[in-house]
N, C-alpha and C. Protein backbone atom coordinates (compact mmCIF):
# COMPACT_ATOMS: atom_id res chain seq x y z
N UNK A 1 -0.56 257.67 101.39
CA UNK A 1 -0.80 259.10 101.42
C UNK A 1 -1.89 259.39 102.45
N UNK A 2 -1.41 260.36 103.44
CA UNK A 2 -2.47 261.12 103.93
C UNK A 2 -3.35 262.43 103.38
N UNK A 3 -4.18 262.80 103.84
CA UNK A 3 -4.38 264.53 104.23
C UNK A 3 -4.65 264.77 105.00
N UNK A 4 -4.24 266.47 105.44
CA UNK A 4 -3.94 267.21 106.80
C UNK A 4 -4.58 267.85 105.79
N UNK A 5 -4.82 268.65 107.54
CA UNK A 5 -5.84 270.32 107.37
C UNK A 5 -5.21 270.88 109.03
N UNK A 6 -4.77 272.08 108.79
CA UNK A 6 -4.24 273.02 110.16
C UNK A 6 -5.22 274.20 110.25
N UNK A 7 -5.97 273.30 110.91
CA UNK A 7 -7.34 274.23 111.00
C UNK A 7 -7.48 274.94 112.41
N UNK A 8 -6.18 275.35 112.99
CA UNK A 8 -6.44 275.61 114.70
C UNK A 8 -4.99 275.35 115.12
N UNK A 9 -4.79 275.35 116.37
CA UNK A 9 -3.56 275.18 116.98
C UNK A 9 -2.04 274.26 116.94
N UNK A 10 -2.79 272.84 116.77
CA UNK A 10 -2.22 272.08 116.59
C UNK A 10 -0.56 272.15 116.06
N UNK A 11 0.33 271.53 115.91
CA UNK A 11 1.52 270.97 115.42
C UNK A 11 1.84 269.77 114.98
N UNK A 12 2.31 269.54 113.64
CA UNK A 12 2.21 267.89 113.29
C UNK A 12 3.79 268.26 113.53
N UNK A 13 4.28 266.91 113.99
CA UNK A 13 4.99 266.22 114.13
C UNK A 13 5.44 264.89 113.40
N UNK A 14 6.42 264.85 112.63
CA UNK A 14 6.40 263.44 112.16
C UNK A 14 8.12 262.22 112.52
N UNK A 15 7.49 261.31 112.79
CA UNK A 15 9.35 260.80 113.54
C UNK A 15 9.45 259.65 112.73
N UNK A 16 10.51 259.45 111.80
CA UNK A 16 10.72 258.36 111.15
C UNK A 16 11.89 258.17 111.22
N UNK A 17 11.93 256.36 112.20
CA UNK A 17 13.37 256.62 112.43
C UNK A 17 14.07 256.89 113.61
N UNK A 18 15.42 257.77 113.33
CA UNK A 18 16.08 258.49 113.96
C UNK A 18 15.61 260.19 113.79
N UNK A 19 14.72 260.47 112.76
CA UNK A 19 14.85 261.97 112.65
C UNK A 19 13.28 262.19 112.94
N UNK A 20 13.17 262.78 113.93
CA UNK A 20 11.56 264.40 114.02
C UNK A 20 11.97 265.22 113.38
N UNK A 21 10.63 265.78 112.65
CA UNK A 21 10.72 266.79 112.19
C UNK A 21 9.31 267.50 112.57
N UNK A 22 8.91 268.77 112.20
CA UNK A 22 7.64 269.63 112.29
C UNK A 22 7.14 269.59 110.97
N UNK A 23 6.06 269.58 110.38
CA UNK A 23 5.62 269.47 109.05
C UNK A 23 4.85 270.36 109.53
N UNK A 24 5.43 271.27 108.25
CA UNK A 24 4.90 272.29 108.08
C UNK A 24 3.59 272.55 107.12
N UNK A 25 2.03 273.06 107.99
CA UNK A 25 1.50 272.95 107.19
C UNK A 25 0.53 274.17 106.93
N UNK A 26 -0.36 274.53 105.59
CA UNK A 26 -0.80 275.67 105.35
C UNK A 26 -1.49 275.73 106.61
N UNK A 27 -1.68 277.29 107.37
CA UNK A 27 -2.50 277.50 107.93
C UNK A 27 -3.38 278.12 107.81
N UNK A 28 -4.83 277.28 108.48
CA UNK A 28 -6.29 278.27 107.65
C UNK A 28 -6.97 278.47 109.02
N UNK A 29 -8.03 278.75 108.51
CA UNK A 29 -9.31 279.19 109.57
C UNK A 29 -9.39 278.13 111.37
N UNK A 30 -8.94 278.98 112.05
CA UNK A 30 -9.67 277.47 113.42
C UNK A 30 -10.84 277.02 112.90
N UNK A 31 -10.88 275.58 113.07
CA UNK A 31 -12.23 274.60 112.93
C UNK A 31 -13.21 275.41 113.61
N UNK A 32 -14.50 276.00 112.90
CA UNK A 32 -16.06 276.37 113.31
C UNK A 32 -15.75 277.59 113.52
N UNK A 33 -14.66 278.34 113.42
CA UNK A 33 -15.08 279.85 113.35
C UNK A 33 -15.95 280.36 112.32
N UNK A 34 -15.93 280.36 111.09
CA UNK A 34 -16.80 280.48 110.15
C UNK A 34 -17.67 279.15 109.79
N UNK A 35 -19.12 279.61 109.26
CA UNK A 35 -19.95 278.05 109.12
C UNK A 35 -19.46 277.43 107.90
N UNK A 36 -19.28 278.32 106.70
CA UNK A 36 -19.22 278.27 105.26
C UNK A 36 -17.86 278.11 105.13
N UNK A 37 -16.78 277.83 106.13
CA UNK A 37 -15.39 277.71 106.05
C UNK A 37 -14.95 276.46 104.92
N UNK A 38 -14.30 276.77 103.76
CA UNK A 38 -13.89 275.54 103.04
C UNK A 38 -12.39 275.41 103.26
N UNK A 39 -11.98 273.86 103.80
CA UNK A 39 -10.58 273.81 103.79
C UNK A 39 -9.87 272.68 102.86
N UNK A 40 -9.08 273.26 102.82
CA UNK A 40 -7.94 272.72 101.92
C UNK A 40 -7.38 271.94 102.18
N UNK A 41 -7.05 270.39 102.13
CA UNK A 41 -6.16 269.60 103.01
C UNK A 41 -4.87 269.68 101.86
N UNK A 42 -3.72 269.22 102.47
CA UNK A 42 -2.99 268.86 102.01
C UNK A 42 -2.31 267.24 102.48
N UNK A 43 -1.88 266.84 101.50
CA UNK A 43 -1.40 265.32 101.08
C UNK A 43 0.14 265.13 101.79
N UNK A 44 -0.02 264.28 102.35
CA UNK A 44 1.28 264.02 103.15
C UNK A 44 1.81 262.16 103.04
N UNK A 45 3.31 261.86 102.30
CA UNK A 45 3.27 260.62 101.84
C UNK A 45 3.72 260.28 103.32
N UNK A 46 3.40 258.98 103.74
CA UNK A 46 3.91 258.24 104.98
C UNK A 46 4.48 256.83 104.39
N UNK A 47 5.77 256.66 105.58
CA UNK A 47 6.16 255.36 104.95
C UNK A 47 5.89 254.24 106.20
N UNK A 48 5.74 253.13 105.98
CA UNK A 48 5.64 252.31 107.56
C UNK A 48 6.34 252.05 108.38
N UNK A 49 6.15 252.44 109.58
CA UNK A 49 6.63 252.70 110.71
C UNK A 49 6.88 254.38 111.05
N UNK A 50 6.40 254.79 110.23
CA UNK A 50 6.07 256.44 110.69
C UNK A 50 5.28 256.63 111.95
N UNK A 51 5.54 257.73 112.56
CA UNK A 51 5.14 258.29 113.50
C UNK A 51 4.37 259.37 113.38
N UNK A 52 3.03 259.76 113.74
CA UNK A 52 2.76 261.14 113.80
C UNK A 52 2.16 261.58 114.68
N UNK A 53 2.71 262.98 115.34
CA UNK A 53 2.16 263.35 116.80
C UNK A 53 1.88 264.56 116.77
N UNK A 54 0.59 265.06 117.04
CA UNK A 54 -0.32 266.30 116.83
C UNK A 54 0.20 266.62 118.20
N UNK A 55 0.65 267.86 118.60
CA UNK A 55 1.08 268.98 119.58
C UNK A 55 -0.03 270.57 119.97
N UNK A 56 -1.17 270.24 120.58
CA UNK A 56 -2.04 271.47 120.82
C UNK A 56 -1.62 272.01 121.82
N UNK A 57 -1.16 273.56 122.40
CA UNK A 57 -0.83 274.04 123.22
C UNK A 57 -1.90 275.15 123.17
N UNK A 58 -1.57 275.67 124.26
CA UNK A 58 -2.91 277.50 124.93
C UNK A 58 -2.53 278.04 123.58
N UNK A 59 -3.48 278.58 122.96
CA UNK A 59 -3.08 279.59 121.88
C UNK A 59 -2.73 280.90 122.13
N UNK A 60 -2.71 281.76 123.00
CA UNK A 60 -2.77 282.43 124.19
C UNK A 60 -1.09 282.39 124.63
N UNK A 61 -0.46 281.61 124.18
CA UNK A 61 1.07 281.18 125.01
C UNK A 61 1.83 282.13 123.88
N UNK A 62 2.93 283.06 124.37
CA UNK A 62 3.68 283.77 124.09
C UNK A 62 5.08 282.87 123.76
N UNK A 63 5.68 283.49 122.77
CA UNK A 63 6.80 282.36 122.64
C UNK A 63 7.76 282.41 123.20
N UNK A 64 8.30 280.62 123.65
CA UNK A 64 8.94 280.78 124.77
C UNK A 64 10.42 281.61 124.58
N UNK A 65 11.18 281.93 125.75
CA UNK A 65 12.64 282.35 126.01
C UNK A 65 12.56 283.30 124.90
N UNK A 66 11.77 284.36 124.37
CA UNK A 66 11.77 285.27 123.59
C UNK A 66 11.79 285.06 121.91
N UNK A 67 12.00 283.59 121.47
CA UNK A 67 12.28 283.52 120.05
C UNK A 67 10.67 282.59 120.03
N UNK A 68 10.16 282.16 118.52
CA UNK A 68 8.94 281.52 118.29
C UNK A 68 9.73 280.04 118.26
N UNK A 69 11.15 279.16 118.02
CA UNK A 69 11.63 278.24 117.87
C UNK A 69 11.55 277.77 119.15
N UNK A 70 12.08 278.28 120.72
CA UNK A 70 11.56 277.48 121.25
C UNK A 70 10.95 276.59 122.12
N UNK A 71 9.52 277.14 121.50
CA UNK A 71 8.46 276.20 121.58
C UNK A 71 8.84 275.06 121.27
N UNK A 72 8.96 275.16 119.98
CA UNK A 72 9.27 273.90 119.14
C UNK A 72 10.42 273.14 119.50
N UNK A 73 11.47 273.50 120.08
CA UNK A 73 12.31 273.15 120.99
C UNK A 73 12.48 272.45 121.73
N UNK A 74 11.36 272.52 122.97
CA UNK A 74 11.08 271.97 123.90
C UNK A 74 9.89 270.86 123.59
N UNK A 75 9.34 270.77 122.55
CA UNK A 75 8.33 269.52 121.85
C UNK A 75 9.42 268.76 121.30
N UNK A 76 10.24 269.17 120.47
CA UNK A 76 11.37 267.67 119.61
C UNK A 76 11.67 267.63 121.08
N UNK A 77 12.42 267.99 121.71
CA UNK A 77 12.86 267.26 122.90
C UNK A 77 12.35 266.61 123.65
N UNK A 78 11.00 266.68 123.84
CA UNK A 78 9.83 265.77 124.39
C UNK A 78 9.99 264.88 123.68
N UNK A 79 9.73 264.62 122.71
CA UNK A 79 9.18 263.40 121.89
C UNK A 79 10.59 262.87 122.03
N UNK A 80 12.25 263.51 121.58
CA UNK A 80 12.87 262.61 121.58
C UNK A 80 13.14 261.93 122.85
N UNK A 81 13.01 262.57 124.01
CA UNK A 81 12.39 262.10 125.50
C UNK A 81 11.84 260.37 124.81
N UNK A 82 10.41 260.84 124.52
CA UNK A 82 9.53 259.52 124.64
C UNK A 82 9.94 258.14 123.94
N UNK A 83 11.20 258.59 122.95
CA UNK A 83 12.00 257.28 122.60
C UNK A 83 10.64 256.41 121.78
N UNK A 84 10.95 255.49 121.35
CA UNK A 84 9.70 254.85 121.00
C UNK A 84 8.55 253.83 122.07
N UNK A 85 8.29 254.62 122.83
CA UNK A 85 7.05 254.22 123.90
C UNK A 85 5.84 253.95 122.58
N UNK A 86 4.95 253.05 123.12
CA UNK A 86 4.12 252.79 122.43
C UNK A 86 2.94 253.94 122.30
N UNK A 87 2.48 253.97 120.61
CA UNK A 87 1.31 254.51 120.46
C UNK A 87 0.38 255.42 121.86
N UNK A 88 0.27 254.75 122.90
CA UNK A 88 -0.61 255.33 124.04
C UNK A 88 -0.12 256.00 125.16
N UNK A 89 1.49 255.69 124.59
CA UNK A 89 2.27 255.63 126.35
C UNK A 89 2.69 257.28 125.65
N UNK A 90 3.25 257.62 124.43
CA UNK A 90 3.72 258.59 123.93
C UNK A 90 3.13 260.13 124.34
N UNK A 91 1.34 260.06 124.26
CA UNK A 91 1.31 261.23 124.90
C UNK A 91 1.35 261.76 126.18
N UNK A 92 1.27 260.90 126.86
CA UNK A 92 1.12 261.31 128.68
C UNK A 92 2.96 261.85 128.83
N UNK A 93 3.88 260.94 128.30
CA UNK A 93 5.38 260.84 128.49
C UNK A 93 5.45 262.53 127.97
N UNK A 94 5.14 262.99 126.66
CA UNK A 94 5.06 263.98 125.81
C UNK A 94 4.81 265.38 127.20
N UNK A 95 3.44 265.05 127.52
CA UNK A 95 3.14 265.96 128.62
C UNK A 95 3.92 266.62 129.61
N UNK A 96 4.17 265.25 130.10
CA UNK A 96 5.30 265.27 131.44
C UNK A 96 6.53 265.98 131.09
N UNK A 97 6.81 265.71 130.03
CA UNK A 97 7.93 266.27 129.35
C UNK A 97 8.27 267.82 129.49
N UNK A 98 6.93 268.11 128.44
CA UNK A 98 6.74 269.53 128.79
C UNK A 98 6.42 270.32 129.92
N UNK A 99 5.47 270.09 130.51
CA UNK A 99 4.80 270.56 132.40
C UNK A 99 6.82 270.26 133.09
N UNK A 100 7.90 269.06 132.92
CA UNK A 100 9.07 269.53 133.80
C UNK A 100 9.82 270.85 132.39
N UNK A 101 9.74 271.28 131.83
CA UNK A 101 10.85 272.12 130.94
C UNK A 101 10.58 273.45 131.77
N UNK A 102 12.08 274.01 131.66
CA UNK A 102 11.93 275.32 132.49
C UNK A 102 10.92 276.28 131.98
N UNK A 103 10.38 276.37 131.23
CA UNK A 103 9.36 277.46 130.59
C UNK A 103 8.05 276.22 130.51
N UNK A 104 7.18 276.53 131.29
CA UNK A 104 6.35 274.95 131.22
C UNK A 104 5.32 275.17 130.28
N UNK A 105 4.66 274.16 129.96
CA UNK A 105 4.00 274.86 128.86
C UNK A 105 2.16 274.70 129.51
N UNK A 106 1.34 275.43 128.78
CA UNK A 106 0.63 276.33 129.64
C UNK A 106 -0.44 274.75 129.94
N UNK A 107 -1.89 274.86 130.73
CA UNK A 107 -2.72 273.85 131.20
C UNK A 107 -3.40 273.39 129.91
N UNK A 108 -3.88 274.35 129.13
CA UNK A 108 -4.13 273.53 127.84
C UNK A 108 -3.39 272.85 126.89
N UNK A 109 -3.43 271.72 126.88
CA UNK A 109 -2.50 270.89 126.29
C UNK A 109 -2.92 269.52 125.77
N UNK A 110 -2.75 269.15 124.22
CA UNK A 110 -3.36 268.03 123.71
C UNK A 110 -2.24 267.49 122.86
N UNK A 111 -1.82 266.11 123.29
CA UNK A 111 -1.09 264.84 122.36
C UNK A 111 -1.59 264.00 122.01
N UNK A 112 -1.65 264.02 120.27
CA UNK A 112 -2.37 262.68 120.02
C UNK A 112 -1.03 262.34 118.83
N UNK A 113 -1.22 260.69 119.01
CA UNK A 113 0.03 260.05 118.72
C UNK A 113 -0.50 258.82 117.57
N UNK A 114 -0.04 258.78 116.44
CA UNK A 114 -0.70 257.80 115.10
C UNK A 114 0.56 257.23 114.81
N UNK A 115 0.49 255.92 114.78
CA UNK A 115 1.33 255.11 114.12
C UNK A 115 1.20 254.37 112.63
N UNK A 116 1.71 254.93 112.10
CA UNK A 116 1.80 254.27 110.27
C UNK A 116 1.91 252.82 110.21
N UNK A 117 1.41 251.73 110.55
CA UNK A 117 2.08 250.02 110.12
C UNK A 117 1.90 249.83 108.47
N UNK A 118 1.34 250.93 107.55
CA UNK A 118 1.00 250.55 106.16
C UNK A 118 -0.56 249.82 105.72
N UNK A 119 -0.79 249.84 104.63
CA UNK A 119 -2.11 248.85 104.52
C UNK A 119 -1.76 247.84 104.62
N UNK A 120 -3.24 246.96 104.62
CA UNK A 120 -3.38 245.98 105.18
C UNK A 120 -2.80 245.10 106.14
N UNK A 121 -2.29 246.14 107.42
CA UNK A 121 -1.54 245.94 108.53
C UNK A 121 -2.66 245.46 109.63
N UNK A 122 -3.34 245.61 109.05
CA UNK A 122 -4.60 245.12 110.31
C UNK A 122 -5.08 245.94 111.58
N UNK A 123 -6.31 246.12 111.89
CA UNK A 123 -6.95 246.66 113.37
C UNK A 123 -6.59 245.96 114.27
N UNK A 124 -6.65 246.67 115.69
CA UNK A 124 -6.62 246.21 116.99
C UNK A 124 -7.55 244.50 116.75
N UNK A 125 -8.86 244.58 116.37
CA UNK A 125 -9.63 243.33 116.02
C UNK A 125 -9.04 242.48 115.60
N UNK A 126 -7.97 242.47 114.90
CA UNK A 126 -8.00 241.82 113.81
C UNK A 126 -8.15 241.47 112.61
N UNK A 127 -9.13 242.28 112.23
CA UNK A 127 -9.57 242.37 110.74
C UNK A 127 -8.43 243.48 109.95
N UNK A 128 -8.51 242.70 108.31
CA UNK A 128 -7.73 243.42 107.96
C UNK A 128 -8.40 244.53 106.73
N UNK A 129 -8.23 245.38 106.60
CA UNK A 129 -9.10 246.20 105.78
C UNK A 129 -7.85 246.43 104.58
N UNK A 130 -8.96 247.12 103.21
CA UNK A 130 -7.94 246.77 101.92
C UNK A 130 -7.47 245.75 101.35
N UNK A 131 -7.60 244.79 101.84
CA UNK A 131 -6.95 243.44 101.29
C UNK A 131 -7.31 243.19 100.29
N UNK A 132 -6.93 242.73 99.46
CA UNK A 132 -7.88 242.04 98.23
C UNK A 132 -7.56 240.64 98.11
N UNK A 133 -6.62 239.73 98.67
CA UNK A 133 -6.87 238.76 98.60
C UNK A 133 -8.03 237.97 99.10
N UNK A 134 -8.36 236.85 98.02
CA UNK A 134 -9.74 236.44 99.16
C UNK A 134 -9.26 235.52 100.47
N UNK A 135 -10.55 235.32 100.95
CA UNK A 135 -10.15 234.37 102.37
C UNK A 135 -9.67 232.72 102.20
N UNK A 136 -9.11 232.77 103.01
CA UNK A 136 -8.55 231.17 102.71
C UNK A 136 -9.86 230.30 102.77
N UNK A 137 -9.74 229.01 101.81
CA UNK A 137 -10.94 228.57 102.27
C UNK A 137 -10.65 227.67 103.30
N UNK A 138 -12.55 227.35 103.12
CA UNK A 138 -12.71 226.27 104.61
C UNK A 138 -11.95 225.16 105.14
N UNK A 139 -11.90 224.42 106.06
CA UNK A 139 -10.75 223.53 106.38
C UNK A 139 -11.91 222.47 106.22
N UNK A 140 -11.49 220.74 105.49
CA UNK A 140 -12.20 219.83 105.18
C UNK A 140 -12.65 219.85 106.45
């Protein structure tokens, strides 16, 4: 289980699989407009090998070809563009994607891309966090 908070522009994205979808989530206050702002996250189950890709565009951007869909349109088609490129390669591909679509999408623009491997799947380091088994012991 995760939690989300749609505190601002953003778009979650989630790709498991063969299927993207948009997860839809409550929307509250942009982050730091109010000081005393309390937010609400909500719980989102992930399974491993999930995908999730945050979509920030100009807030300022009118929706495209006259309907609010698509926006959203031209993002699943990005991503299904990016095929499964790795974790890092996903947002630049994402970009490009959008900057060639006939309605381009505007200079502000943020992809960030999370990959689910599950617990105790381990860090870049190496180390594995959550585990509870203990460590193997020492070698004679």
């Amino acid at each position: 289980m995760i939690e989300a908070v749609d505190a601002g522009s953003p778009t979650l994205w989630r790709i498991r699989g063969a299927l993207t979808e948009r997860v839809e989530l409550d929307r509250q206050l942009p982050l730091g407009m109010f000081e005393d702002t309390v937010y609400a996250p909500q719980r989102l189950r992930l399974q491993r090998g999930d995908r999730l890709v945050f979509v920030a565009r100009g807030t300022d951007e009118p929706p495209a070809a006259g309907h609010p869909g698509a926006a959203d349109d031209s993002v699943a088609r990005a991503l299904a563009g990016a095929g499964r490129l790795s974790g890092a390669d996903t947002p630049l591909a994402v970009v490009r994607a959008l900057r060639e679509a006939p309605r381009a999408t505007p200079d502000a623009v943020l992809v960030l891309c999370l990959d689910w491997r599950g617990h105790g799947a381990g860090s870049p380091g190496g180390e594995r966090h959550g585990d509870t088994a203990p460590p193997p012991p020492p070698a004679p």
